[in-house]
Protein backbone atom coordinates (compact mmCIF):
# COMPACT_ATOMS: atom_id res chain seq x y z
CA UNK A 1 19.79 -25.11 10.52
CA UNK A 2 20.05 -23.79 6.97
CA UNK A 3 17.03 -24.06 4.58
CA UNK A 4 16.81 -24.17 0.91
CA UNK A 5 13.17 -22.84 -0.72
CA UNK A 6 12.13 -24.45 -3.96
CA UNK A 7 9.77 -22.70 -5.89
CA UNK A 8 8.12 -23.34 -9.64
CA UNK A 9 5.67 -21.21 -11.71
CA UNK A 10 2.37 -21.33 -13.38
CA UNK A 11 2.24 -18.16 -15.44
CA UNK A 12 -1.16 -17.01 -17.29
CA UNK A 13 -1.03 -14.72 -19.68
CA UNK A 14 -4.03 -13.39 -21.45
CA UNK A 15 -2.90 -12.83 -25.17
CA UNK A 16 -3.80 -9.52 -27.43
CA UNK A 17 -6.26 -11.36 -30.12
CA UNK A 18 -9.32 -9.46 -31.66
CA UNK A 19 -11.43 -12.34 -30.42
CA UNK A 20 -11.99 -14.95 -28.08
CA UNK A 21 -10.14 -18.64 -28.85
CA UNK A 22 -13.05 -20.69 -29.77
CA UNK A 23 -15.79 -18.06 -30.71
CA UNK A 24 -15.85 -15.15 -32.77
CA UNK A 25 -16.57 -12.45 -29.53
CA UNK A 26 -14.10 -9.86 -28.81
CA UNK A 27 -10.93 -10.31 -26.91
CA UNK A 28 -9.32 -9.26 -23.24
CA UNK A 29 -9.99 -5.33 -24.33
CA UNK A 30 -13.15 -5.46 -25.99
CA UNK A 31 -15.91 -5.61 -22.67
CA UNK A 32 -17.05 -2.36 -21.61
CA UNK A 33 -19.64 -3.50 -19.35
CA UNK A 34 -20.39 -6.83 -17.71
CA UNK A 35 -21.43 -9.37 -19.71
CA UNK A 36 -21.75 -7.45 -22.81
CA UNK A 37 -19.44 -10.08 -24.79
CA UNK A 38 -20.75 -12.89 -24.44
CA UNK A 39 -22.48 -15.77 -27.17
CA UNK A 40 -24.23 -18.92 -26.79
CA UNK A 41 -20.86 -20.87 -27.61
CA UNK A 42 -18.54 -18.96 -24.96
CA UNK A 43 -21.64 -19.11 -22.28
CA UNK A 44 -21.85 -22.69 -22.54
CA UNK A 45 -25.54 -23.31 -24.53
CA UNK A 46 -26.23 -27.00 -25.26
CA UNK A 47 -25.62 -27.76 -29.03
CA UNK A 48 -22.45 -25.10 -29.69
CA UNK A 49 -19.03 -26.57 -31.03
CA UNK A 50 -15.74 -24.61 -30.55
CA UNK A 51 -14.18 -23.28 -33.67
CA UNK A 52 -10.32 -23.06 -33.34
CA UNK A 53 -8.78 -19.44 -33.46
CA UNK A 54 -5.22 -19.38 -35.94
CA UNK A 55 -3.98 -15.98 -33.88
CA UNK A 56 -4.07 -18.05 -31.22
CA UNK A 57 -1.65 -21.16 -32.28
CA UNK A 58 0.74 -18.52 -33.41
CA UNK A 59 1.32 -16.51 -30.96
CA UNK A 60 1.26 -19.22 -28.95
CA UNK A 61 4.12 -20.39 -31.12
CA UNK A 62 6.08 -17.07 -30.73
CA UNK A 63 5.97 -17.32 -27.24
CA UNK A 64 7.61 -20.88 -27.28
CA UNK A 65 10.36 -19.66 -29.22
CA UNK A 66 10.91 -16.54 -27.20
CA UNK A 67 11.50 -18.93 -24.67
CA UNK A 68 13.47 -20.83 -26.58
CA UNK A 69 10.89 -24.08 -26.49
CA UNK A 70 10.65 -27.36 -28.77
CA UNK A 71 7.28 -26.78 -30.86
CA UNK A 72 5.55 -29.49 -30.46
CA UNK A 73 4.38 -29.93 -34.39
CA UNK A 74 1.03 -31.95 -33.10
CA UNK A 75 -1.12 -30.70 -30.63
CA UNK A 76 -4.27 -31.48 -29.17
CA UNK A 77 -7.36 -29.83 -26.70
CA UNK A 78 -8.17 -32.00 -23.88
CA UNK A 79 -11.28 -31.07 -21.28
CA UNK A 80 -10.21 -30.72 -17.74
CA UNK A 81 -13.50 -30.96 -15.50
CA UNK A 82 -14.70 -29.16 -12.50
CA UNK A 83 -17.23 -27.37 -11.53
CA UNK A 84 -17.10 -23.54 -10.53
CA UNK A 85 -19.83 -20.68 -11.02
CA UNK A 86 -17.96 -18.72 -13.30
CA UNK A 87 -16.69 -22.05 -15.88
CA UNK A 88 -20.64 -22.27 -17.66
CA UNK A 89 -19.76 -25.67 -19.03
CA UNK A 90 -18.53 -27.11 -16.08
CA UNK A 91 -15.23 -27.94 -18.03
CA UNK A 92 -12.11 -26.18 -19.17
CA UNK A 93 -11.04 -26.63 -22.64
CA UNK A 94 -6.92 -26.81 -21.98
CA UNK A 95 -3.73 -28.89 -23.15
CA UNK A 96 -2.63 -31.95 -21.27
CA UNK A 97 -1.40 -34.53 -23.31
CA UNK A 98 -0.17 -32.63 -26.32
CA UNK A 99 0.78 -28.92 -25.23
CA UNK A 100 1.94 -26.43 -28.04
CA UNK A 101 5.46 -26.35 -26.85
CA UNK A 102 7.95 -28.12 -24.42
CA UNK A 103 11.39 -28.23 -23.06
CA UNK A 104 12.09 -24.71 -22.96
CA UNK A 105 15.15 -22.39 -20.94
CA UNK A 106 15.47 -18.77 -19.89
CA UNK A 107 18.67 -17.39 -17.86
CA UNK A 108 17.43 -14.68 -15.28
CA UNK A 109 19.67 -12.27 -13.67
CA UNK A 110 20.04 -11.75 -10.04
CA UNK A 111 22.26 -9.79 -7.95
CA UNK A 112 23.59 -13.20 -7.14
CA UNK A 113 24.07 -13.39 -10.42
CA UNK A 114 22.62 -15.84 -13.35
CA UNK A 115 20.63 -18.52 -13.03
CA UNK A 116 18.82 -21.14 -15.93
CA UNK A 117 15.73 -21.59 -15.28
CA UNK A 118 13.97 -24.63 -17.47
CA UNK A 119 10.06 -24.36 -19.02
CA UNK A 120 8.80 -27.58 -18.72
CA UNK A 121 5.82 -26.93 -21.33
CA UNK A 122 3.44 -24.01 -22.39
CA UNK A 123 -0.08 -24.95 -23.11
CA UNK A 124 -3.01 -23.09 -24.77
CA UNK A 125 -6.46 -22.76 -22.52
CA UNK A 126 -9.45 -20.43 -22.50
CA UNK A 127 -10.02 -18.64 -19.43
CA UNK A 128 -12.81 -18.69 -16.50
CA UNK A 129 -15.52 -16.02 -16.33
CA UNK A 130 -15.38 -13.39 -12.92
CA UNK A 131 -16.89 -13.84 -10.01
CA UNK A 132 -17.68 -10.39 -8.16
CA UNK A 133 -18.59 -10.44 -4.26
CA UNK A 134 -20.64 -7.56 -2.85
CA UNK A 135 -20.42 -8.30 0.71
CA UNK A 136 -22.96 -5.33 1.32
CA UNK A 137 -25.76 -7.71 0.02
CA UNK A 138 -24.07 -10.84 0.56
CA UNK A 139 -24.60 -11.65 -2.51
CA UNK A 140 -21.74 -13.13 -6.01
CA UNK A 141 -22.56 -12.20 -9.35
CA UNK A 142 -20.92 -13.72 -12.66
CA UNK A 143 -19.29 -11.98 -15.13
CA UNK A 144 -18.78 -13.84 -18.26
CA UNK A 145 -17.06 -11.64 -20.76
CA UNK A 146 -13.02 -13.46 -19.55
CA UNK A 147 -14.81 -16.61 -20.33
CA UNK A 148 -13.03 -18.49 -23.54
CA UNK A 149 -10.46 -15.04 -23.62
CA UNK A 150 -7.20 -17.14 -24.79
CA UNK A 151 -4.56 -18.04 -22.28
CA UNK A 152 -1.08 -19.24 -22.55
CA UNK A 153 0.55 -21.39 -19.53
CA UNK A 154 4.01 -21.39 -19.16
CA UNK A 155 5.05 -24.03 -16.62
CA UNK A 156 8.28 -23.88 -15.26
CA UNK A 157 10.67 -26.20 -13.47
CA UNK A 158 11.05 -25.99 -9.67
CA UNK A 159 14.26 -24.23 -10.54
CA UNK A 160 13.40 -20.90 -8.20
CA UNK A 161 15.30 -20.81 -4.89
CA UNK A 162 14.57 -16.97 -3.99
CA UNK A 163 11.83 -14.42 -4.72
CA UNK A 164 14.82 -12.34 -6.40
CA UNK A 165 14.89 -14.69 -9.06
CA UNK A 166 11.27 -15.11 -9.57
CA UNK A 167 10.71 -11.29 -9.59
CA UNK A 168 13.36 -11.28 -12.35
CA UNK A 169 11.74 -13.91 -14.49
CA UNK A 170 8.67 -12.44 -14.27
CA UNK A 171 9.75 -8.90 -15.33
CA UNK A 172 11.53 -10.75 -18.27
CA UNK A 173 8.47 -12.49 -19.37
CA UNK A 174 6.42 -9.06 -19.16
CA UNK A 175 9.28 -6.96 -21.36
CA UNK A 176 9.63 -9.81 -23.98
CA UNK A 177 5.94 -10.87 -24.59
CA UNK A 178 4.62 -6.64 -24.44
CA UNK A 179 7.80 -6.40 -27.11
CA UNK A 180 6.51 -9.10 -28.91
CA UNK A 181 3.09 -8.01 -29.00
CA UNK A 182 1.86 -11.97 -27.29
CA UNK A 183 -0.12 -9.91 -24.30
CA UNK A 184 -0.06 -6.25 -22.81
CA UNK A 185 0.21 -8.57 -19.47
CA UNK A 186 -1.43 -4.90 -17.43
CA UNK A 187 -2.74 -5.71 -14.33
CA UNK A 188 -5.11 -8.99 -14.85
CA UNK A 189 -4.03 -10.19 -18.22
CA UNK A 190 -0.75 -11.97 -16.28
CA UNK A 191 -1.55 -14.05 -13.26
CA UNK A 192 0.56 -16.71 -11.51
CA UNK A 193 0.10 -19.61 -9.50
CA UNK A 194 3.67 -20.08 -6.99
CA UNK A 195 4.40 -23.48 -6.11
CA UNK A 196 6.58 -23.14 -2.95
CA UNK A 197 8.43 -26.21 -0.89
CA UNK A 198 10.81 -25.90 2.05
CA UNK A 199 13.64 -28.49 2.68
CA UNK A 200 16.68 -28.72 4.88
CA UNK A 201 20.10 -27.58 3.00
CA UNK A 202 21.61 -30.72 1.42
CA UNK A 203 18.19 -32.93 1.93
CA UNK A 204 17.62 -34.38 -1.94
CA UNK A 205 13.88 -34.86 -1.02
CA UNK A 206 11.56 -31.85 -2.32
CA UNK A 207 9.45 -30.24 1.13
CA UNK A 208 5.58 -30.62 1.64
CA UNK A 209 4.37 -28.30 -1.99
CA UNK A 210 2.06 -25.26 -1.33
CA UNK A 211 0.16 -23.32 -4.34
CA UNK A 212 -0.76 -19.81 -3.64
CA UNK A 213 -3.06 -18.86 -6.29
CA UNK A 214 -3.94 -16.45 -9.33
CA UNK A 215 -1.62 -13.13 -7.62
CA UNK A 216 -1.17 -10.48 -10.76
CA UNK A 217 0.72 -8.32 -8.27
CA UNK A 218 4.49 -8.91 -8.67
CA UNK A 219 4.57 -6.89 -4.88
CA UNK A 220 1.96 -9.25 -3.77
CA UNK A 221 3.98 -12.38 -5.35
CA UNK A 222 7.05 -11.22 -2.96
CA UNK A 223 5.22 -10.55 -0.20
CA UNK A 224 3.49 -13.78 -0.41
CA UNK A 225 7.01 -16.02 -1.37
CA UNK A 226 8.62 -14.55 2.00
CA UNK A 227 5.43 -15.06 3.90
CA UNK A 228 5.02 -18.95 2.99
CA UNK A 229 8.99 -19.61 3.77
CA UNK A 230 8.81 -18.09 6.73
CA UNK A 231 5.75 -20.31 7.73
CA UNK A 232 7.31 -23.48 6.10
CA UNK A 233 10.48 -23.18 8.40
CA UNK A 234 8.61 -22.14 11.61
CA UNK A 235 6.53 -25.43 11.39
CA UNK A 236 9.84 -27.34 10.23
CA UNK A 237 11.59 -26.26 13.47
CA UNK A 238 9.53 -25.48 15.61
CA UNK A 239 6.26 -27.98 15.44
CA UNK A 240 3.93 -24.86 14.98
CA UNK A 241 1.60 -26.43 12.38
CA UNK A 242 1.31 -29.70 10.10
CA UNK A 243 2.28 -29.01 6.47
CA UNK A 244 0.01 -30.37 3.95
CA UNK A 245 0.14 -30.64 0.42
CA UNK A 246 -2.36 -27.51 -0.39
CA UNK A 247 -3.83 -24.45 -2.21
CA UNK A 248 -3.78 -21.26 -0.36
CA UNK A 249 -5.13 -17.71 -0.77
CA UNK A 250 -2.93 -14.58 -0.64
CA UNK A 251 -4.71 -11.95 1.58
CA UNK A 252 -2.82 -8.57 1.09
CA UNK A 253 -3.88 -6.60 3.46
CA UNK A 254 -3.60 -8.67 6.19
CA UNK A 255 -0.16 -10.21 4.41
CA UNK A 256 -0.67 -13.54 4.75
CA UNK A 257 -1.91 -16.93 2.88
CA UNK A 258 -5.30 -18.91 4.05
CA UNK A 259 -6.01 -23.18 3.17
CA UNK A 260 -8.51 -22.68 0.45
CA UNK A 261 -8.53 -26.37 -0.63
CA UNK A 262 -6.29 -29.42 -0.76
CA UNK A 263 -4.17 -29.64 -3.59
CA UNK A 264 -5.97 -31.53 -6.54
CA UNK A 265 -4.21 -33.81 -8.49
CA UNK A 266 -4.39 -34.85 -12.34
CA UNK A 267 -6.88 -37.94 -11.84
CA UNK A 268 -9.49 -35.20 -10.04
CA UNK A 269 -10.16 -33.24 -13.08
CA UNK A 270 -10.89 -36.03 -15.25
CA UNK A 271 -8.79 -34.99 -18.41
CA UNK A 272 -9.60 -36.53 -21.32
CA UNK A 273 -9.35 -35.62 -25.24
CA UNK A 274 -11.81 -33.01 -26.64
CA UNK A 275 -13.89 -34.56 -29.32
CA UNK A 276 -15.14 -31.37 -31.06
CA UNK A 277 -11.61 -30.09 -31.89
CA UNK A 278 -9.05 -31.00 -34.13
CA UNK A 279 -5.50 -32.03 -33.87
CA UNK A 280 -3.77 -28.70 -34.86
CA UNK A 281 -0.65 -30.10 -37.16
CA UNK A 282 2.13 -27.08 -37.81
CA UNK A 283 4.03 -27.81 -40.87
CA UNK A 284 7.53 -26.41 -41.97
CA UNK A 285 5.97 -23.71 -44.07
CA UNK A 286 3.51 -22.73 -40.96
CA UNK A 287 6.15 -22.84 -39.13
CA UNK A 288 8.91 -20.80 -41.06
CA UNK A 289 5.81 -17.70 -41.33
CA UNK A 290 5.79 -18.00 -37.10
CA UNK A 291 9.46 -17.50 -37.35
CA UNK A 292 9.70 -14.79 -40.27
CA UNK A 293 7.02 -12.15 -38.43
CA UNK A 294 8.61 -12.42 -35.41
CA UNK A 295 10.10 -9.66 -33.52
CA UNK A 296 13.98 -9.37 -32.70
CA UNK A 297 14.21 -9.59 -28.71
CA UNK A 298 14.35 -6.62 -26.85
CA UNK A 299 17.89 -7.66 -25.81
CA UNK A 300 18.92 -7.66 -29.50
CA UNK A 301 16.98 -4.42 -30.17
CA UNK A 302 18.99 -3.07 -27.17
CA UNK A 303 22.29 -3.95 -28.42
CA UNK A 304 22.16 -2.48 -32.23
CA UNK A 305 20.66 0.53 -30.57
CA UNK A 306 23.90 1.05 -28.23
CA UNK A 307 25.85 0.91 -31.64
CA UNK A 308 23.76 3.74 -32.76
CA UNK A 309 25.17 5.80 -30.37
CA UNK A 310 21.61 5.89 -28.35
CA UNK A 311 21.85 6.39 -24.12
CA UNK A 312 21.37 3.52 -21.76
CA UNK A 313 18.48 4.95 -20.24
CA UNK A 314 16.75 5.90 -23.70
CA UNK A 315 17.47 2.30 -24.72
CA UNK A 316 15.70 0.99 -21.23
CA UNK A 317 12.36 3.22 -22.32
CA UNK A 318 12.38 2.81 -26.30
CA UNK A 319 12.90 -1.27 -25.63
CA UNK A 320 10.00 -1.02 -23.09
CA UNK A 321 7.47 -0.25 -25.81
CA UNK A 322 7.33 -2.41 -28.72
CA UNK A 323 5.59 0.78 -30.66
CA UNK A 324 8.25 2.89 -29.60
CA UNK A 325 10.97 0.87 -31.00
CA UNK A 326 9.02 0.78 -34.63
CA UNK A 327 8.08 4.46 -34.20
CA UNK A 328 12.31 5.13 -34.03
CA UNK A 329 13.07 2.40 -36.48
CA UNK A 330 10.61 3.90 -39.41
CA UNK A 331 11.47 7.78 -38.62
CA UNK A 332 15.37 6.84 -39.20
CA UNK A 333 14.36 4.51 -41.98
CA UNK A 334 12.79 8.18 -43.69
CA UNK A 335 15.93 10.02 -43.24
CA UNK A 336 15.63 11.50 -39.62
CA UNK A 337 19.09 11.39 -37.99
CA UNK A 338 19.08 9.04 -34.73
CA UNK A 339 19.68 12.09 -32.37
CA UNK A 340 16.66 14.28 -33.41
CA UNK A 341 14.59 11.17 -33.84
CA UNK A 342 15.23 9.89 -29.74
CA UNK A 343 14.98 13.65 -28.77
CA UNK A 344 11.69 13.69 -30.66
CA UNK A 345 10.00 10.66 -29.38
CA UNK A 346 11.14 10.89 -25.71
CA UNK A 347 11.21 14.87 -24.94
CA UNK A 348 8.53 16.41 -27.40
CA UNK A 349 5.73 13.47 -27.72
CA UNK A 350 6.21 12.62 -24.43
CA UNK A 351 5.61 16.06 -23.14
CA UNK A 352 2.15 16.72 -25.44
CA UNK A 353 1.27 13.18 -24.02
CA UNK A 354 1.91 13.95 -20.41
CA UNK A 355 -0.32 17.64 -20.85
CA UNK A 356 -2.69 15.25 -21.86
CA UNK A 357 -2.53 13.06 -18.81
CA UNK A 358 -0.97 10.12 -20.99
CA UNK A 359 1.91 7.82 -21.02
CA UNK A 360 4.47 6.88 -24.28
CA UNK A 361 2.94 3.72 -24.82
CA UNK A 362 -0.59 5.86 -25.31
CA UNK A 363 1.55 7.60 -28.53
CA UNK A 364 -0.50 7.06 -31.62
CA UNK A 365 1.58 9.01 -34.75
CA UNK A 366 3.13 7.51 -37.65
CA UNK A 367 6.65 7.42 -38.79
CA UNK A 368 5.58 9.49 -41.90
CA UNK A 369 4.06 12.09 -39.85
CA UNK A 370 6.89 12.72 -37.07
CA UNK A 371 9.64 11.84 -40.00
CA UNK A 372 7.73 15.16 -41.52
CA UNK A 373 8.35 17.02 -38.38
CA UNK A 374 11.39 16.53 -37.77
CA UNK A 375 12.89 17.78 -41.71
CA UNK A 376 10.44 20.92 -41.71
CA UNK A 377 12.76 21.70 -38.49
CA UNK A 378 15.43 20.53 -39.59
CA UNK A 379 15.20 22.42 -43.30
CA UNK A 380 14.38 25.73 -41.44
CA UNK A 381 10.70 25.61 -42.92
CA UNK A 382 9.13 26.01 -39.13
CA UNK A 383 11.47 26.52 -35.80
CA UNK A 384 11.56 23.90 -33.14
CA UNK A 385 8.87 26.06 -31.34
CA UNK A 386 6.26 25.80 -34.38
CA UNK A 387 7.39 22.00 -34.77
CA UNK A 388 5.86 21.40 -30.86
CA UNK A 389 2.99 23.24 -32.35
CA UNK A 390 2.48 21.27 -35.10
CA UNK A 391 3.57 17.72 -33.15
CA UNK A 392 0.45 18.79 -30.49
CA UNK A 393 -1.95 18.82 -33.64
CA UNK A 394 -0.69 15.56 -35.15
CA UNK A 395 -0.72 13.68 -31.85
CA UNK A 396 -4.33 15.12 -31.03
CA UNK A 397 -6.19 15.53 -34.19
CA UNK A 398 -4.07 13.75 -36.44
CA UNK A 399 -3.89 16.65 -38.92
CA UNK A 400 -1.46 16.80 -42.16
CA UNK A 401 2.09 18.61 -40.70
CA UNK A 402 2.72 20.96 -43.66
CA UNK A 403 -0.66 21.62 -44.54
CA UNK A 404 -1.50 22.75 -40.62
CA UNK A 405 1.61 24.82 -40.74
CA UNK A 406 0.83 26.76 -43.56
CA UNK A 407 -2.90 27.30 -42.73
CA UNK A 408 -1.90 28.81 -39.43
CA UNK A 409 1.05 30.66 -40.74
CA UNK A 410 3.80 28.93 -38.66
CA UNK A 411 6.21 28.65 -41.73
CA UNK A 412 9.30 29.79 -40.63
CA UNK A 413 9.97 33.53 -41.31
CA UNK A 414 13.01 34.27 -42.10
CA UNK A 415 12.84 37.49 -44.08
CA UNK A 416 15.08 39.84 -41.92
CA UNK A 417 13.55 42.96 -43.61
CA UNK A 418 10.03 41.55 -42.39
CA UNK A 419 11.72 40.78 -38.95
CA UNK A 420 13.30 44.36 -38.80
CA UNK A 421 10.05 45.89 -39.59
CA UNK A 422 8.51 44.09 -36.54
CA UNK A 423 11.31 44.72 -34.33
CA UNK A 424 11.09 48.82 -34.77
CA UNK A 425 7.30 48.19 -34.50
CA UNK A 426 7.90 46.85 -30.87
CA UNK A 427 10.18 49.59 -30.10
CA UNK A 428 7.93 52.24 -30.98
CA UNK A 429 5.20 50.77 -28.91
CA UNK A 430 7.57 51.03 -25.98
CA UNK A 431 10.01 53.75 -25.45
CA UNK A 432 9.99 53.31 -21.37
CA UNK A 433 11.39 50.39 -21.81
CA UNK A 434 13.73 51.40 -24.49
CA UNK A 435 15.12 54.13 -22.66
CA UNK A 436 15.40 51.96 -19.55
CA UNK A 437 17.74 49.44 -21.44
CA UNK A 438 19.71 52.79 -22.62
CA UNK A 439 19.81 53.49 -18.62
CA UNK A 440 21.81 50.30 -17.78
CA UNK A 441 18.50 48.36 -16.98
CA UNK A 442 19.48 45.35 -19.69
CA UNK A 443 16.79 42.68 -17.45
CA UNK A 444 13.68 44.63 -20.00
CA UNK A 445 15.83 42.94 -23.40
CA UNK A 446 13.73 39.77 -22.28
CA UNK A 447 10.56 41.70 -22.48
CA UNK A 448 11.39 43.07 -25.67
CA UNK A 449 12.37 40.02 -27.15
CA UNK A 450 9.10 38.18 -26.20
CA UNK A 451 7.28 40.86 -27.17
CA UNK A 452 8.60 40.62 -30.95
CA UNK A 453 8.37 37.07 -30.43
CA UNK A 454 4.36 37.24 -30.13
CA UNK A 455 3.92 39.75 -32.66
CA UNK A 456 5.90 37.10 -34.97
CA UNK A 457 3.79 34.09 -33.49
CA UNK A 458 6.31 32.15 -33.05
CA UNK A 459 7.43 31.72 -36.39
CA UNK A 460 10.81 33.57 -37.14
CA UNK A 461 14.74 32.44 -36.04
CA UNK A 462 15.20 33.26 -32.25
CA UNK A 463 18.65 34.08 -33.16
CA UNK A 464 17.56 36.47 -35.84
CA UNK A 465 15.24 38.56 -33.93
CA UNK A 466 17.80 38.59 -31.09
CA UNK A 467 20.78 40.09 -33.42
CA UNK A 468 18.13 42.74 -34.90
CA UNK A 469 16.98 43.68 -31.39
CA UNK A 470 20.69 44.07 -30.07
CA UNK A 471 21.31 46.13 -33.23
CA UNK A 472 18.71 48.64 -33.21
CA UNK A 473 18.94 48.89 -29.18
CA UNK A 474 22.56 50.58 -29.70
């Protein structure tokens, strides 16, 4: 018998705010050490009221229309209560009956080609605090400095029939909110909650629903979709367990799911409206500033880079980093030509970055700067060689270009007298290997060459010194 696999998604994503939602403590980057962001509001002291964060509502916004969503202009904070070490107030403050946005639709792309999938809402929440287990002392501690970080929820349809297509969606969401500068979504900051049923091909009746929870490992999401189908259809056909409607725990090493608790349903949490906030309303003029700062998708940015005459695989990196994309966008803006500002950003930062153990979206150098660069080399005022030189400085110290050239004397030289003069200085200093070259030994030109080249620092036309040294050799 064939089987079908129905699958929907809870996706949490932590989004990039200075602060907290309802207090004024740092965001998801700001904790260095446990529990050293934390306030009497966000740790749950009798007697504190929430205060409603704007960055919050708009990027929440932004997401919805990324994902092409209705924007629900009236929204509302509900309390959704349980109890759990790391929640201090013993309640969540969350979105039931008025979420920020609704009726949304993504296509994803599979190798069996394109499927819609629908969002059935996305809802604003703060997050839990951390519990960490030391099993050497059998002992949990509580880290509160997640508690009241914002949250997004994006709640999709059951409209997933493979872990392909999940997978896919999941990328998509990472690329477009990092692009759109909604969440960083590294590991932690996007989390997801699978809803998985199994049902006989052609049956209309949705299978017995698992939820394996909070997996921020899209290898660990696979694993764990291929795992729970497999165990849906063995008990299907052949009898080796009950299914019941549950909430189950991915173990990765041992690759499989464990019952953590039956699945709890709406009337269990108690839901009702939050009296200490207020209704958020979103007018057209709100509204219309959402829409005006908002980035083009990286799709888009893909396509009018293509026209540009830019590579398909410098197009996959550049749309990657949101930073990247306004890096290239500014430096061409300045006058760079597209070519030298692509070689530029992915060959010459990239390399000072990796020396430095770092990654492109760890560049930190202004259009300005690197626009700078890229004429002086361009103009002939430095070579390419004391243009690295300079780009090393900029990226690490974040000096001035043209004054750091000129205090270390990389300006280009292009004086052939001056060159001459240290060309038949490097000769004289070496008649072995002058006489060797006059022997038929033409390998010592290189050592020559490099030879004039330190004694020049760098700073003079390769080509020059190599026509003066070819000269004077004959």
């Amino acid at each position: 018998m064939k089987y079908e696999v129905t699958i929907g998604l809870e996706t949490h994503v932590e989004l990039d705010t200075a602060s907290k939602i309802f207090c004024a403590c740092g965001g998801h980057s700001s904790p260095k050490e446990p529990n050293d962001c934390v306030c009497p509001a966000c740790s749950g002291m009798p007697g504190m009221l929430p205060v409603m964060n704007k960055r919050v509502v708009e990027k929440a916004v932004t997401a919805g229309l990324m994902l092409n969503c209705e924007i629900n202009r009236y929204a509302t904070f509900d309390k959704k209560n349980y109890y759990y070490p790391d929640l201090p107030c013993a309640y969540q403050i969350t979105q039931l009956f008025h979420p920020i946005c609704v009726n949304g639709k993504v296509e994803v792309t599979t190798k069996d080609g394109v499927s819609m999938i629908g969002i059935k809402q996305i809802h604003m929440e703060e997050d839990a605090g951390k519990l960490v287990h030391d099993e050497w002392t059998d002992t949990s501690l509580v880290d509160f400095n997640r508690t009241s970080v914002p949250l997004i929820e994006i709640v999709t349809h059951p409209d997933f029939h493979s872990a392909e297509e999940v997978l896919s969606y999941l990328e998509m969401l990472k690329s477009m909110f990092r692009f759109g500068k909604i969440s960083e979504c590294e590991e932690g900051a996007m989390r997801c909650d699978v809803n998985i049923s199994v049902r006989p091909e052609g049956q209309t009746e949705l299978g017995v629903r698992t939820e394996i929870k909070n997996m921020s490992s899209f290898t660990s999401i696979e694993r764990a979709i291929k795992y729970e189908t497999a165990r849906h259809i063995d008990a299907l056909e052949r009898q080796t367990e009950v299914l019941v409607q549950e909430t189950r725990r991915w173990d990765d090493t041992k690759g499989r799911t464990f019952a953590m608790r039956n699945k709890e349903t709406e009337a269990d949490y108690r839901y009702f409206p939050d009296p200490n906030l207020m209704p958020i309303v979103i007018d057209d003029a709100w509204l219309d500033e959402i829409k005006s700062a908002m980035p083009k998708k990286p799709e888009v940015k893909a396509a009018e880079y293509a026209e540009m005459g830019i590579s398909e695989k410098e197009i996959e990196v550049l749309t990657g980093e949101r930073n990247l994309c306004d890096l290239l966008d500014g430096v061409v803006a300045l006058g760079a030509s597209v070519k030298d500002a692509v070689a530029w950003i992915l060959t010459e930062c990239a390399g000072v970055l990796r020396k430095n153990g770092q990654v492109l979206s760890d560049l930190q150098i202004t259009p300005e700067k690197l626009a700078k660069i890229i004429a002086m080399v361009a103009d002939g005022k430095i070579n390419r060689g004391a243009g690295k030189k300079v780009l090393t400085a900029v990226i690490e110290k974040d000096v001035d270009p043209e004054e750091f050239a000129r205090e270390n004397s990389l300006d280009a030289n292009t004086d052939e007298s001056a060159v001459a003069a240290v060309v038949d200085k490097v000769l004289a200093a070496d008649p072995k290997s002058v006489e060797d070259y006059k022997n038929g030994k033409t390998k010592v030109f290189q050592a020559l060459f490099g030879a004039c080249m330190r004694e020049l620092r760098g700073t003079a036309d390769p080509m020059v010194i190599k026509k003066l040294l070819e000269e004077k050799l004959k």
